[in-house]
Protein backbone atom coordinates (compact mmCIF):
# COMPACT_ATOMS: atom_id res chain seq x y z
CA UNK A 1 8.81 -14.14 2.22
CA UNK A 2 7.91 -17.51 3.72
CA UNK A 3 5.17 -16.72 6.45
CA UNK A 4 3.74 -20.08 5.47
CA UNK A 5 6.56 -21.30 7.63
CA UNK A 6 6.42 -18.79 10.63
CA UNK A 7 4.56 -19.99 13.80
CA UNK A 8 2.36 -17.84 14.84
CA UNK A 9 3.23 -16.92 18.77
CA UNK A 10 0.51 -18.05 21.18
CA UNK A 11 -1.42 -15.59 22.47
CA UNK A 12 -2.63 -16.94 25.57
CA UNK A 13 -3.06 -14.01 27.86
CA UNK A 14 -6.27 -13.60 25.20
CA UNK A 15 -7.68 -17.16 25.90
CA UNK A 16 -10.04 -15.66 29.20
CA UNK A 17 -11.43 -13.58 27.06
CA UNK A 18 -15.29 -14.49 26.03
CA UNK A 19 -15.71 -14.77 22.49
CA UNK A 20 -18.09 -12.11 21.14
CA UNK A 21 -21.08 -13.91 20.01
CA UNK A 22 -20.53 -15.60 23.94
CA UNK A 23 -20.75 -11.68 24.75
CA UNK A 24 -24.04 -11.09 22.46
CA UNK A 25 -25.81 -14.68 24.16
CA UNK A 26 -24.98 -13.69 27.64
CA UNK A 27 -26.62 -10.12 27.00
CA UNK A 28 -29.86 -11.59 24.96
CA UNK A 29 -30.66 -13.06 28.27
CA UNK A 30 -30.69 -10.28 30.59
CA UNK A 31 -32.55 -8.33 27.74
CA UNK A 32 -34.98 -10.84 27.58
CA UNK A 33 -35.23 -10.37 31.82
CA UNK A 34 -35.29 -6.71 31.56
CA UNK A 35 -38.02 -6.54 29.16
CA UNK A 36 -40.77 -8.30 31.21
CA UNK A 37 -40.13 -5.43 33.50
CA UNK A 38 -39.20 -2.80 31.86
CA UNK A 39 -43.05 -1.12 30.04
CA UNK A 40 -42.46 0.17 26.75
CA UNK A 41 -42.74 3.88 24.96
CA UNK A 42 -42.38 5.88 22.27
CA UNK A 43 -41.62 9.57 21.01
CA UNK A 44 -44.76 11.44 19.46
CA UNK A 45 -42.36 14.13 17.52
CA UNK A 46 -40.36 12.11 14.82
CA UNK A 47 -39.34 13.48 11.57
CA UNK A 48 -36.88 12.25 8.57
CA UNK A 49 -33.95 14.16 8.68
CA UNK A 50 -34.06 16.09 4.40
CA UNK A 51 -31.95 14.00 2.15
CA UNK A 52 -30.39 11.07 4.39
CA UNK A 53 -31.75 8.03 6.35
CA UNK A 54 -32.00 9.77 9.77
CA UNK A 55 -34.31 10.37 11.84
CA UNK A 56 -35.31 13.72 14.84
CA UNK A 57 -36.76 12.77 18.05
CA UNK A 58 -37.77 15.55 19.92
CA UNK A 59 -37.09 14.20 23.55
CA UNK A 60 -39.98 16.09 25.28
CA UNK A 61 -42.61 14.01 23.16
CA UNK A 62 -41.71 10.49 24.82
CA UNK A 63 -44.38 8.78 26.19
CA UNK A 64 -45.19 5.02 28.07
CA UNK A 65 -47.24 3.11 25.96
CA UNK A 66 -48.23 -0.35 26.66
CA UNK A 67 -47.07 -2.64 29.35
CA UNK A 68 -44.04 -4.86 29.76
CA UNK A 69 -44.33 -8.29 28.22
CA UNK A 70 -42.05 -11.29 28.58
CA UNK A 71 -40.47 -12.34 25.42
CA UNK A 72 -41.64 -16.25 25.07
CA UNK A 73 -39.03 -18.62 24.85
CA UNK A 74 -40.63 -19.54 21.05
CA UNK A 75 -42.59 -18.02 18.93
CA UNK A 76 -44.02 -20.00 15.97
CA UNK A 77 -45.54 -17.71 12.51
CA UNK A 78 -43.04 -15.72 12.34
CA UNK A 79 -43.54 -13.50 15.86
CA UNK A 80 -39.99 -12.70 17.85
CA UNK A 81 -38.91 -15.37 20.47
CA UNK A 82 -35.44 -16.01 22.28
CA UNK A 83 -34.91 -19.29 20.12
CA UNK A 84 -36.04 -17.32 16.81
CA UNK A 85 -33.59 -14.43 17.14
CA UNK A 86 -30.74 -16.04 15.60
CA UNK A 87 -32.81 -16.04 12.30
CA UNK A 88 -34.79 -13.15 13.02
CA UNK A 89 -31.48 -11.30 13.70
CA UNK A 90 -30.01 -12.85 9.81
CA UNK A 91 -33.30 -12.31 8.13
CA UNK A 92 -34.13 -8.42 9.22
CA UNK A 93 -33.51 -5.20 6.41
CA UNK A 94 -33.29 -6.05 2.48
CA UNK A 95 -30.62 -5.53 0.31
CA UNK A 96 -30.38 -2.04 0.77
CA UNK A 97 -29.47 -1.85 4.74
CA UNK A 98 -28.58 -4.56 7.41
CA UNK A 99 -28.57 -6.80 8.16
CA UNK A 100 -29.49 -8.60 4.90
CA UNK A 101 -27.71 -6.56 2.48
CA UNK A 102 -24.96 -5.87 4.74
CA UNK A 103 -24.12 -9.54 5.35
CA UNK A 104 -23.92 -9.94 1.17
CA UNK A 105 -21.97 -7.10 0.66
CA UNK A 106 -19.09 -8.20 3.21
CA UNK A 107 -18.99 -11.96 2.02
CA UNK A 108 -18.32 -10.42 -1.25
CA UNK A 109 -15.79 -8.18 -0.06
CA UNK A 110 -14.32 -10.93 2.16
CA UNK A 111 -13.99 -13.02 -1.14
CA UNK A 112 -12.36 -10.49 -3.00
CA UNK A 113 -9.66 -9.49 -0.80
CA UNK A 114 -9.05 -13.15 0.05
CA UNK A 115 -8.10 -13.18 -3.59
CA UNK A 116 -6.05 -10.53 -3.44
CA UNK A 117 -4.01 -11.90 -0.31
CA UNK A 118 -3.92 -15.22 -1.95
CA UNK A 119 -2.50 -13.86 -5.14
CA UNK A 120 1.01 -12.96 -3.08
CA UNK A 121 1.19 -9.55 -4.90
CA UNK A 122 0.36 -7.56 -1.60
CA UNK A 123 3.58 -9.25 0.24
CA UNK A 124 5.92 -9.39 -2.68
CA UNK A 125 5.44 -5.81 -3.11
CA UNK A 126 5.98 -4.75 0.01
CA UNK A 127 8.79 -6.80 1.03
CA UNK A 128 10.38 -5.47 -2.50
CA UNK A 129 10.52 -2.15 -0.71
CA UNK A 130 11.70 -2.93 2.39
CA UNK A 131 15.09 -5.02 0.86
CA UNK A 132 15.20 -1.72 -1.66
CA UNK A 133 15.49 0.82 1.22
CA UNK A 134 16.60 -1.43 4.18
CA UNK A 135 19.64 0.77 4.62
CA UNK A 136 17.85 3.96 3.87
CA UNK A 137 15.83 4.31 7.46
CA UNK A 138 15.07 8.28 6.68
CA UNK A 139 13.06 6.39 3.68
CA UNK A 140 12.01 3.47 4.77
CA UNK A 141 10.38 4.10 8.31
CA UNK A 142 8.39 6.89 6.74
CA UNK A 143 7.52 4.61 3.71
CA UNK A 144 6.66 1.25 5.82
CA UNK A 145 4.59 3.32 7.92
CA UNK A 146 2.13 4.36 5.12
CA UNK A 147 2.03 1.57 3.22
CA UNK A 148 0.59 -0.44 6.55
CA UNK A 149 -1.57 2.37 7.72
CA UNK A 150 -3.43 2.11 4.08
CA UNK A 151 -3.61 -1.60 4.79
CA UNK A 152 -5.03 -0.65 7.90
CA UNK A 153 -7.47 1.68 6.50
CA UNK A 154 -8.19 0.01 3.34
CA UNK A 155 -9.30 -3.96 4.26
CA UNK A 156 -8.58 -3.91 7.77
CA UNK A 157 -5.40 -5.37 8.01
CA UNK A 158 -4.22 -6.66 11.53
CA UNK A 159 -3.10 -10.13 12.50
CA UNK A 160 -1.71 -10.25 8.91
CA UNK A 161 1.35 -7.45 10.21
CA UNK A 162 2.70 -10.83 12.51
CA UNK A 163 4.79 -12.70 9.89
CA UNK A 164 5.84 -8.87 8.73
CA UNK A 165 7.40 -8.19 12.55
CA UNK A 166 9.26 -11.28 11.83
CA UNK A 167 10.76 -10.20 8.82
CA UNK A 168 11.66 -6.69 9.44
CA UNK A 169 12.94 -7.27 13.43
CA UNK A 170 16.18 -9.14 12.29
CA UNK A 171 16.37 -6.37 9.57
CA UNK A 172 16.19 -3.66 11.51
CA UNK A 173 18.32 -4.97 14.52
CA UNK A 174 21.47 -4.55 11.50
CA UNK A 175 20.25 -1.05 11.53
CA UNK A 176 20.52 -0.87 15.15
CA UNK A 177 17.21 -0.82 15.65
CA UNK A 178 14.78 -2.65 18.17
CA UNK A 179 11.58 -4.61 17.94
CA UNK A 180 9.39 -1.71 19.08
CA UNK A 181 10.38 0.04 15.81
CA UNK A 182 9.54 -2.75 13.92
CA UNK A 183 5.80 -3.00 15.77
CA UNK A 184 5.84 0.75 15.03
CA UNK A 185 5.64 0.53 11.16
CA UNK A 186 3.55 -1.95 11.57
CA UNK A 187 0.65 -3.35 13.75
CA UNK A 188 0.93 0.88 15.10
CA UNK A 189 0.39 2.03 11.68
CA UNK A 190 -2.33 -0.55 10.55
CA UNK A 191 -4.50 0.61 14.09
CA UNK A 192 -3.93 4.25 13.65
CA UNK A 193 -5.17 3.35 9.69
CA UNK A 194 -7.82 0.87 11.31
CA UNK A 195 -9.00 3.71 13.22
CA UNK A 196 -9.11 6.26 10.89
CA UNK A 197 -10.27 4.41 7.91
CA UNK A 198 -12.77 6.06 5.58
CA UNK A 199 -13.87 2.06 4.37
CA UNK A 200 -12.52 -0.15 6.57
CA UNK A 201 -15.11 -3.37 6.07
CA UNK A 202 -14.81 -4.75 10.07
CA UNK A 203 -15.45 -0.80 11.64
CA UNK A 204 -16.83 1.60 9.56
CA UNK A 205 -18.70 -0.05 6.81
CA UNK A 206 -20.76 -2.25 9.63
CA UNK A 207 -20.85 0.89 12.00
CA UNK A 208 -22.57 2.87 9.24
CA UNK A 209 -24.44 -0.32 8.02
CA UNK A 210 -25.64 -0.30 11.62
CA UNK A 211 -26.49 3.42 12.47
CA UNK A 212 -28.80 3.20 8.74
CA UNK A 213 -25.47 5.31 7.27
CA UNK A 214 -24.50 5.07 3.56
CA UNK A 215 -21.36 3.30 3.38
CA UNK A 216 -18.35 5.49 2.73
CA UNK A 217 -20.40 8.71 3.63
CA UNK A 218 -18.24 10.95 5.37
CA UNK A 219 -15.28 10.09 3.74
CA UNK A 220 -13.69 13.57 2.81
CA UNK A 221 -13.26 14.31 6.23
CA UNK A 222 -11.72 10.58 7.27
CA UNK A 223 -9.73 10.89 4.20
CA UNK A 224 -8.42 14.10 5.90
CA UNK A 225 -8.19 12.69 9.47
CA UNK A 226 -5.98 9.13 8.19
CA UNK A 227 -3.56 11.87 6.43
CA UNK A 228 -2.91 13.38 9.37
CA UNK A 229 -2.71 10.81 11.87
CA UNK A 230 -0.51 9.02 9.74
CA UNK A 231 2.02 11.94 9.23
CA UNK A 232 2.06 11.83 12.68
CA UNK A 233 2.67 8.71 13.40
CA UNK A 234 4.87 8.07 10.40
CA UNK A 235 7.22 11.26 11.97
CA UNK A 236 7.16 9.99 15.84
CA UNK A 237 7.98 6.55 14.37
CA UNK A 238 11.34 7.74 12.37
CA UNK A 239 12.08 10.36 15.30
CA UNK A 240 12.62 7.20 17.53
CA UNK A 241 14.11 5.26 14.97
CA UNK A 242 16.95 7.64 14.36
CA UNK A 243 17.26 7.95 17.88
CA UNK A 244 18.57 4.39 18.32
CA UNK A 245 20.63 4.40 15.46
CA UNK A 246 22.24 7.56 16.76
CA UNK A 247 22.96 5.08 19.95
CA UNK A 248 23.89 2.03 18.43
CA UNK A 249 26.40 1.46 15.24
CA UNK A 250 25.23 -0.45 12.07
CA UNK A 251 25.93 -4.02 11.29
CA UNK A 252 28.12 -5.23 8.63
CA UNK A 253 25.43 -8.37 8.47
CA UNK A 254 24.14 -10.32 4.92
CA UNK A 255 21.48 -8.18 3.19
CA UNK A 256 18.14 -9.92 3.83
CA UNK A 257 17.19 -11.26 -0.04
CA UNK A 258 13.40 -12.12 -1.43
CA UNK A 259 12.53 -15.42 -1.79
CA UNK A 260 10.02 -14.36 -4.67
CA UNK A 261 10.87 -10.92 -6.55
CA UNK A 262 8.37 -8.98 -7.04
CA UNK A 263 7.46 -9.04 -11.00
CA UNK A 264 5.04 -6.74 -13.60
CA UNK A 265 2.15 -8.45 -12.51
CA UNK A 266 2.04 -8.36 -8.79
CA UNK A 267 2.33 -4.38 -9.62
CA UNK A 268 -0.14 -4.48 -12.12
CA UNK A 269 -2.40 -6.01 -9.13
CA UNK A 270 -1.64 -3.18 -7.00
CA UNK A 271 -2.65 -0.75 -9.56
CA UNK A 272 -6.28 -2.92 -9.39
CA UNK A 273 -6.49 -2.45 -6.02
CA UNK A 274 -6.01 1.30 -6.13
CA UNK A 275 -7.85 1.72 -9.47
CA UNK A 276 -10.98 0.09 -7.11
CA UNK A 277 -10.48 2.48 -5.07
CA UNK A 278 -10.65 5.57 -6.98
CA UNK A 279 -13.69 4.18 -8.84
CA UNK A 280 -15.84 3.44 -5.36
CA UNK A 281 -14.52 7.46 -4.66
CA UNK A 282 -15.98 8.56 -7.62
CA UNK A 283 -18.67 6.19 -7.23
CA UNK A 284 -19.90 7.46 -4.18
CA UNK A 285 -19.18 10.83 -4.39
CA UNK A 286 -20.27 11.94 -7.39
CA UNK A 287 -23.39 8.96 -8.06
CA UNK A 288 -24.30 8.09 -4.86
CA UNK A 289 -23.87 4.65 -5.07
CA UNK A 290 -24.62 2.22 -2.40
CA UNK A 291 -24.23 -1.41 -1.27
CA UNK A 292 -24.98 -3.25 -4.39
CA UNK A 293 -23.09 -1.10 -6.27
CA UNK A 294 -19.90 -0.78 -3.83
CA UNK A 295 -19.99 -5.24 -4.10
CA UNK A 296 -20.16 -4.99 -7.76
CA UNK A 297 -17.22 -2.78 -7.89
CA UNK A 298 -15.17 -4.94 -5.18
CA UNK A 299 -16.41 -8.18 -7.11
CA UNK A 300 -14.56 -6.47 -10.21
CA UNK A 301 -11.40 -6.04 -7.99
CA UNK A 302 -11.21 -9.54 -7.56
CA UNK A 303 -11.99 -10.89 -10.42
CA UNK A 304 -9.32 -8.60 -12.49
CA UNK A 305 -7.19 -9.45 -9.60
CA UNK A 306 -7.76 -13.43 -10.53
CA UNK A 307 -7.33 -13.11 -13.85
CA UNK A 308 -4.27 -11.49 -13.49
CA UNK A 309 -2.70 -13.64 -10.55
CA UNK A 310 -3.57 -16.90 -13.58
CA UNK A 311 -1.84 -15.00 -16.39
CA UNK A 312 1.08 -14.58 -14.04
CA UNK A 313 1.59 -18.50 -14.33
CA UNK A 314 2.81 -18.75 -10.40
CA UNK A 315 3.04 -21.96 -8.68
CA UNK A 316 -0.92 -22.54 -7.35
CA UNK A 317 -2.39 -19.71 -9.18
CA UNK A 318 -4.58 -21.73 -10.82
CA UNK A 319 -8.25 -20.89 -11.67
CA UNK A 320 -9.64 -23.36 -8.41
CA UNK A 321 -7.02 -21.92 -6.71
CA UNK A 322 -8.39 -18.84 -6.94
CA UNK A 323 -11.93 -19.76 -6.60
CA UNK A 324 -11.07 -21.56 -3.21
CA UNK A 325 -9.36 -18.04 -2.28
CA UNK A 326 -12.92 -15.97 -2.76
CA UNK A 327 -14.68 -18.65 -0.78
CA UNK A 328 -11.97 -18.70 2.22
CA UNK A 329 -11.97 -15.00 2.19
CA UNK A 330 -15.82 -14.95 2.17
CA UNK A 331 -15.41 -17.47 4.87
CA UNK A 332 -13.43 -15.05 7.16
CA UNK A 333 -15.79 -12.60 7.11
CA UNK A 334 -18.36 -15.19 7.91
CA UNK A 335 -18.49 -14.36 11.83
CA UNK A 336 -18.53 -10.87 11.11
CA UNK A 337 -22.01 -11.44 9.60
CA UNK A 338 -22.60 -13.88 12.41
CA UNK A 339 -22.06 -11.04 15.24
CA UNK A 340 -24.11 -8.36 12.95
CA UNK A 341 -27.03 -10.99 12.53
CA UNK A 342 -26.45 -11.68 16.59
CA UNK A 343 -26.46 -7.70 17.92
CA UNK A 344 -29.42 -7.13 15.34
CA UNK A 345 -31.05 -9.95 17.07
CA UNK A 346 -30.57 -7.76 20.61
CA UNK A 347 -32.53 -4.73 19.26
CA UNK A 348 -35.49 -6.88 17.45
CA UNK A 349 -35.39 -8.31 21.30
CA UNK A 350 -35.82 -4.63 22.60
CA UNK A 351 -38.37 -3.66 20.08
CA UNK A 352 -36.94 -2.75 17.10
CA UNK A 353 -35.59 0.56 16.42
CA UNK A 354 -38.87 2.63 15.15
CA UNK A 355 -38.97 5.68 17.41
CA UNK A 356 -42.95 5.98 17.08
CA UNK A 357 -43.65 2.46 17.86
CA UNK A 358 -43.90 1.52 21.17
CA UNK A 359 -40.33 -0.71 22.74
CA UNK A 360 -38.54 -1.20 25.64
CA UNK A 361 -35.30 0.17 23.12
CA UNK A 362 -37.46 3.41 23.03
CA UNK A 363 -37.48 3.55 27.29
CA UNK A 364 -33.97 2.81 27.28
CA UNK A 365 -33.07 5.73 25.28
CA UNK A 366 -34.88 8.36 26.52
CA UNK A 367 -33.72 7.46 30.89
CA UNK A 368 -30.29 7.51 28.97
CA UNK A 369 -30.75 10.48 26.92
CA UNK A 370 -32.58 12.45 29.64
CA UNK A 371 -29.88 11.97 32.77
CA UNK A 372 -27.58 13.46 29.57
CA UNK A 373 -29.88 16.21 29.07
CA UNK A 374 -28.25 19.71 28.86
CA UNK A 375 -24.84 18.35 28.03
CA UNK A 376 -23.66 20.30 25.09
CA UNK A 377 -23.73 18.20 21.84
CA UNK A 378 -19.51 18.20 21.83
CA UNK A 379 -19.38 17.10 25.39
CA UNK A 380 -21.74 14.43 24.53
CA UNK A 381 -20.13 13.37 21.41
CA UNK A 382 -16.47 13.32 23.49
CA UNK A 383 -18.58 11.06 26.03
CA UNK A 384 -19.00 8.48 23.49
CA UNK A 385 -15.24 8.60 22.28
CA UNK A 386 -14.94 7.63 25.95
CA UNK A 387 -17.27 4.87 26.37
CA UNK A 388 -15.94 3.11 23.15
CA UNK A 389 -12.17 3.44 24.41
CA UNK A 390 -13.78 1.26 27.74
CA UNK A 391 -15.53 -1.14 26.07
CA UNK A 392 -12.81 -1.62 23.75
CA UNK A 393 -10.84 -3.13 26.54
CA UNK A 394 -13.76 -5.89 27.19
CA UNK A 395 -14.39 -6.68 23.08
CA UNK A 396 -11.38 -5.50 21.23
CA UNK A 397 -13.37 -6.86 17.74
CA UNK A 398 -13.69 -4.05 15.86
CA UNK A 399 -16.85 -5.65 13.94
CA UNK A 400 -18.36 -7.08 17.68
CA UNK A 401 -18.29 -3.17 19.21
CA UNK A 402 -20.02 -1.66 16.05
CA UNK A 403 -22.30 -4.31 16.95
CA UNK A 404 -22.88 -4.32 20.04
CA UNK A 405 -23.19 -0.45 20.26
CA UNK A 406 -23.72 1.70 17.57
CA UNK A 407 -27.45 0.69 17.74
CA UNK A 408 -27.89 2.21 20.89
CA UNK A 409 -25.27 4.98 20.40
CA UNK A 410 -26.39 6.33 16.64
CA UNK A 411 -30.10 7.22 18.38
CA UNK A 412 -28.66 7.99 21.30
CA UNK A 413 -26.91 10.78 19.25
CA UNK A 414 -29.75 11.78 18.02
CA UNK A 415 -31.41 12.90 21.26
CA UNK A 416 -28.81 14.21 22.81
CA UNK A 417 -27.82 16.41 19.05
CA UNK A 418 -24.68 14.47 17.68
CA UNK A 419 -25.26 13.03 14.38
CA UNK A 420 -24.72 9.68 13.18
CA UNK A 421 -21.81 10.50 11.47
CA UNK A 422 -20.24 11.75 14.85
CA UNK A 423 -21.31 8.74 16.68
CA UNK A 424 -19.57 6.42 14.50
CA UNK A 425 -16.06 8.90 14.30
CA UNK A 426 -15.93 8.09 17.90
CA UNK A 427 -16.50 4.51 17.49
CA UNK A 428 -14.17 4.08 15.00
CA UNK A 429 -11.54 6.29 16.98
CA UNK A 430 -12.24 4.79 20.23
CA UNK A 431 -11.95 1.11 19.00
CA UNK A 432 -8.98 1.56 16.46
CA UNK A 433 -6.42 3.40 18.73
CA UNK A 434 -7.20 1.41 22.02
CA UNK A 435 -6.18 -1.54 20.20
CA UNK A 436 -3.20 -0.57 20.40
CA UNK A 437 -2.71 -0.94 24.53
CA UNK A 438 -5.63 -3.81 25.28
CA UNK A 439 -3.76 -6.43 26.34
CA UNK A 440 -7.34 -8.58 25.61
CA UNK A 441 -6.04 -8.47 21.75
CA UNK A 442 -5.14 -11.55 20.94
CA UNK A 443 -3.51 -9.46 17.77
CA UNK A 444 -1.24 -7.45 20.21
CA UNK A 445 -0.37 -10.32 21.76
CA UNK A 446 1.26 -12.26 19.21
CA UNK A 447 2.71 -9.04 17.82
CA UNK A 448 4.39 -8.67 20.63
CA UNK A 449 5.78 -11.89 21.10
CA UNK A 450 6.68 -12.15 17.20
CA UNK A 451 8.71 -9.08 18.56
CA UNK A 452 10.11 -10.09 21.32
CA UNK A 453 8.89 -7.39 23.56
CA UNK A 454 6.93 -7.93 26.55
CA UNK A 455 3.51 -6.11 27.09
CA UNK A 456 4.56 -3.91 30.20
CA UNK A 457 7.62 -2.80 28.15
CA UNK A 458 5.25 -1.98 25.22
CA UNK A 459 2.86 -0.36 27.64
CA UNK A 460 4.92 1.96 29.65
CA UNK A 461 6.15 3.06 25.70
CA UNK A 462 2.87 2.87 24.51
CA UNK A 463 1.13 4.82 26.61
CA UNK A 464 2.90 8.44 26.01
CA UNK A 465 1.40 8.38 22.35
CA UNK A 466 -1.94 7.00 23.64
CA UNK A 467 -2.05 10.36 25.02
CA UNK A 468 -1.52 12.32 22.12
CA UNK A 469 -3.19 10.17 19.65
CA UNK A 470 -6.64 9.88 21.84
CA UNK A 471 -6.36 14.06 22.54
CA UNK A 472 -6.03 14.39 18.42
CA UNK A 473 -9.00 11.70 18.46
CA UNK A 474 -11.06 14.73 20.87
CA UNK A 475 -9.69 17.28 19.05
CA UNK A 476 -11.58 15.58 15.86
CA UNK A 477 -14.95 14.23 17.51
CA UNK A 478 -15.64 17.61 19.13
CA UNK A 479 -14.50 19.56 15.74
CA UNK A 480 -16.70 17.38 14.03
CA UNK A 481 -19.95 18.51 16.06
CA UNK A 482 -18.72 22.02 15.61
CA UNK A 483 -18.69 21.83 11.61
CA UNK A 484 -22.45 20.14 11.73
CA UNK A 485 -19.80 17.01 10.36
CA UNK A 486 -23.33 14.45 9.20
């Protein structure tokens, strides 16, 4: 597969959009505004929640404390001003929460998956099963469809599905097929993974990093939810596959060949990669590890990955080679940490996230939390699955939202009786699956145009399973309240 050579298509449609730390600057100001108004309070009733990092606010106990005090424009020693945040915002937590230790633990996880993707194993693998099956579609639709949704749910993958809609939508046109199918088993299945994941580094991991949530907690039940989105999806997908080839006959056309086979090694790398993941399961599960350990075990991935991508003896895979891939991939996870420092940088502005010290964060909360008041906890909790859906259509980064919103959404939560956990299920569900429609993705976009289909085509397809998929996404945010899911 030669998607060195493929041109990505433009997305321009994307180019109004405001990039997200644009978003985060624009907002610091009217914070800044709003607090020299706005007098700060505090709730009197807080208590740690038994065995996890949460806190209980009773609502009743807020109080105004203090007055409301403009934020100077600098602020030397040390104290918060608008031209200190950037640092203040990189600086806050310790290696055990964010943003500090949450900014270390994704460059190291950006490093080692850049060394994966630069070893070649993850392509040659799957294109390997595409030319095995290409004439099998009752196998390979299914088959396609999983394999992207765990690169969906495992490190995020997204724009990387572009040069794969190249490949297969000349492939499956000699099947009779059309370029929705091939968007279908791919960019569809990597969102519904993305949206579903149990560790997916740009959502979850910084949502939970965020809302002061152990990464990968929760994961049984996400485990559960991916598996059954992704039948679902996976069956829809080959439903409308065999549909068209029902309509249309196949061609006699060439078989599509490999450039690069495939060989022992690029399979022994895939059995790294899902040997990592086991061991962060068990990990996690059964030792309660946490950030440093989770980077220690990725680090592993990617150096066993190197070492294995050298022995191999490919063209490139030399050992600088592979050191440049750790610090590229760290690099590409660089804004991520930018836009984490950035939105941490917004709540320091507000006052910090304390419940019994007096900020204008606490204020904010409780007028929020009080014109909710009486909503039952599942109504509340499918409220926020429909705020993130909206916002998703203004910043479709999955890493900006969790951001820009799970710190006011994971306390929110807890006054209004919908844990953490909850609040970041409907994140995750209300950012991953919208993805899917936004035509603000630049993603989409080129997707689309790598298929050949145009968005209103896509959307008036599109939007029957956006139905479905976001009443499943209810069905499991309100379920989740019901089973005390935390």
């Amino acid at each position: 597969m030669q998607s060195s050579e493929i041109a990505t298509p433009d997305p321009s449609p994307s180019r109004s959009v405001p990039d997200t730390l644009l978003i985060i600057s624009a907002l610091a100001v009217l914070m800044a505004i709003a607090v020299a108004f706005i007098t700060p309070g505090k709730f009197a009733q807080v208590s740690t929640v038994e065995g996890s990092r949460q806190v209980s606010i009773a609502l009743e106990s807020f109080e105004y404390s203090g007055e409301a005090q403009a934020v100077p424009l600098f602020a030397p020693g040390g104290n918060l001003g608008i031209l200190n945040l950037p640092f203040e915002g990189l600086v806050s937590g310790d290696k055990f929460g964010s943003t500090v230790g949450l900014a270390a633990f994704l460059l190291i996880l950006g490093g080692a998956f850049g060394v994966l993707m630069r070893s070649g194993a993850i392509d040659r693998t799957l294109t390997a099963f595409v030319l095995r099956y290409q004439r099998r579609a009752i196998v390979l639709i299914p088959g396609l469809f999983v394999l992207f949704s765990l690169g969906g749910a495992i490190f995020g993958m997204s724009e990387e599905t572009i040069p794969f809609v190249l490949l297969l939508t000349p492939i499956f046109r000699r099947l009779g097929l059309d370029g929705i199918t091939a968007i279908l088993v791919t960019f569809v299945a990597t969102q519904i993974g993305f949206a579903t994941s149990w560790m997916n580094p740009f959502s979850v991991i910084v949502a939970q990093g965020v809302s002061g949530l152990p990464p990968l907690s929760g994961m049984e039940l996400r485990i559960a939810m991916w598996a059954l989105f992704t039948t679902i999806g996976a069956t829809l997908s080959l439903r409308y596959a065999l549909a068209q080839m029902r309509a249309a006959p196949l061609s006699s056309g060439t078989e599509v060949t490999a450039d690069e086979p495939a060989t022992g090694f690029d399979y022994a790398i895939l059995l790294t990669l899902i040997g990592t993941i086991a061991w962060v399961g068990w990990g996690v599960s059964m030792h309660g590890y946490y950030i440093p350990e989770l980077a220690a075990q990725f680090f592993t991935m990617g150096l066993v990955t190197g070492i294995i991508a050298w022995l191999s003896r490919r063209a490139g895979m030399t050992a600088n080679a592979l050191t440049e891939a750790f610090r590229d991939g760290a690099a590409q996870l660089l804004p991520v940490v930018l836009i984490v420092a950035a939105a941490k940088a917004l709540i320091l502005l507000l006052g910090g996230t304390d419940p019994s010290v007096p900020s204008v964060m606490n204020t904010l909360l409780y007028s929020i939390a009080h014109a909710l008041e009486g909503l039952p906890a599942s109504v509340a909790a499918w409220f926020m699955l429909l705020v993130q859906s909206g916002i998703n259509f203004l910043v479709p980064s999955g890493s900006g939202q969790a951001a820009l919103t799970m710190p006011i959404m994971a306390p929110l939560g807890d006054l209004l009786g919908v844990s953490r956990q909850v609040a970041v299920l409907a994140f995750q569900l209300g950012d991953g699956l919208t993805n899917l429609l936004v035509p603000t993705s630049a993603i989409l976009m080129g997707v689309l145009g790598a298929a050949g289909v145009d968005w209103v085509t896509w959307a008036r397809f599109m939007l029957r399973w956006m139905v479905w998929l976001l009443g499943l996404a209810s069905v499991f945010v309100v379920g989740a309240v019901w089973m005390g899911f935390s």
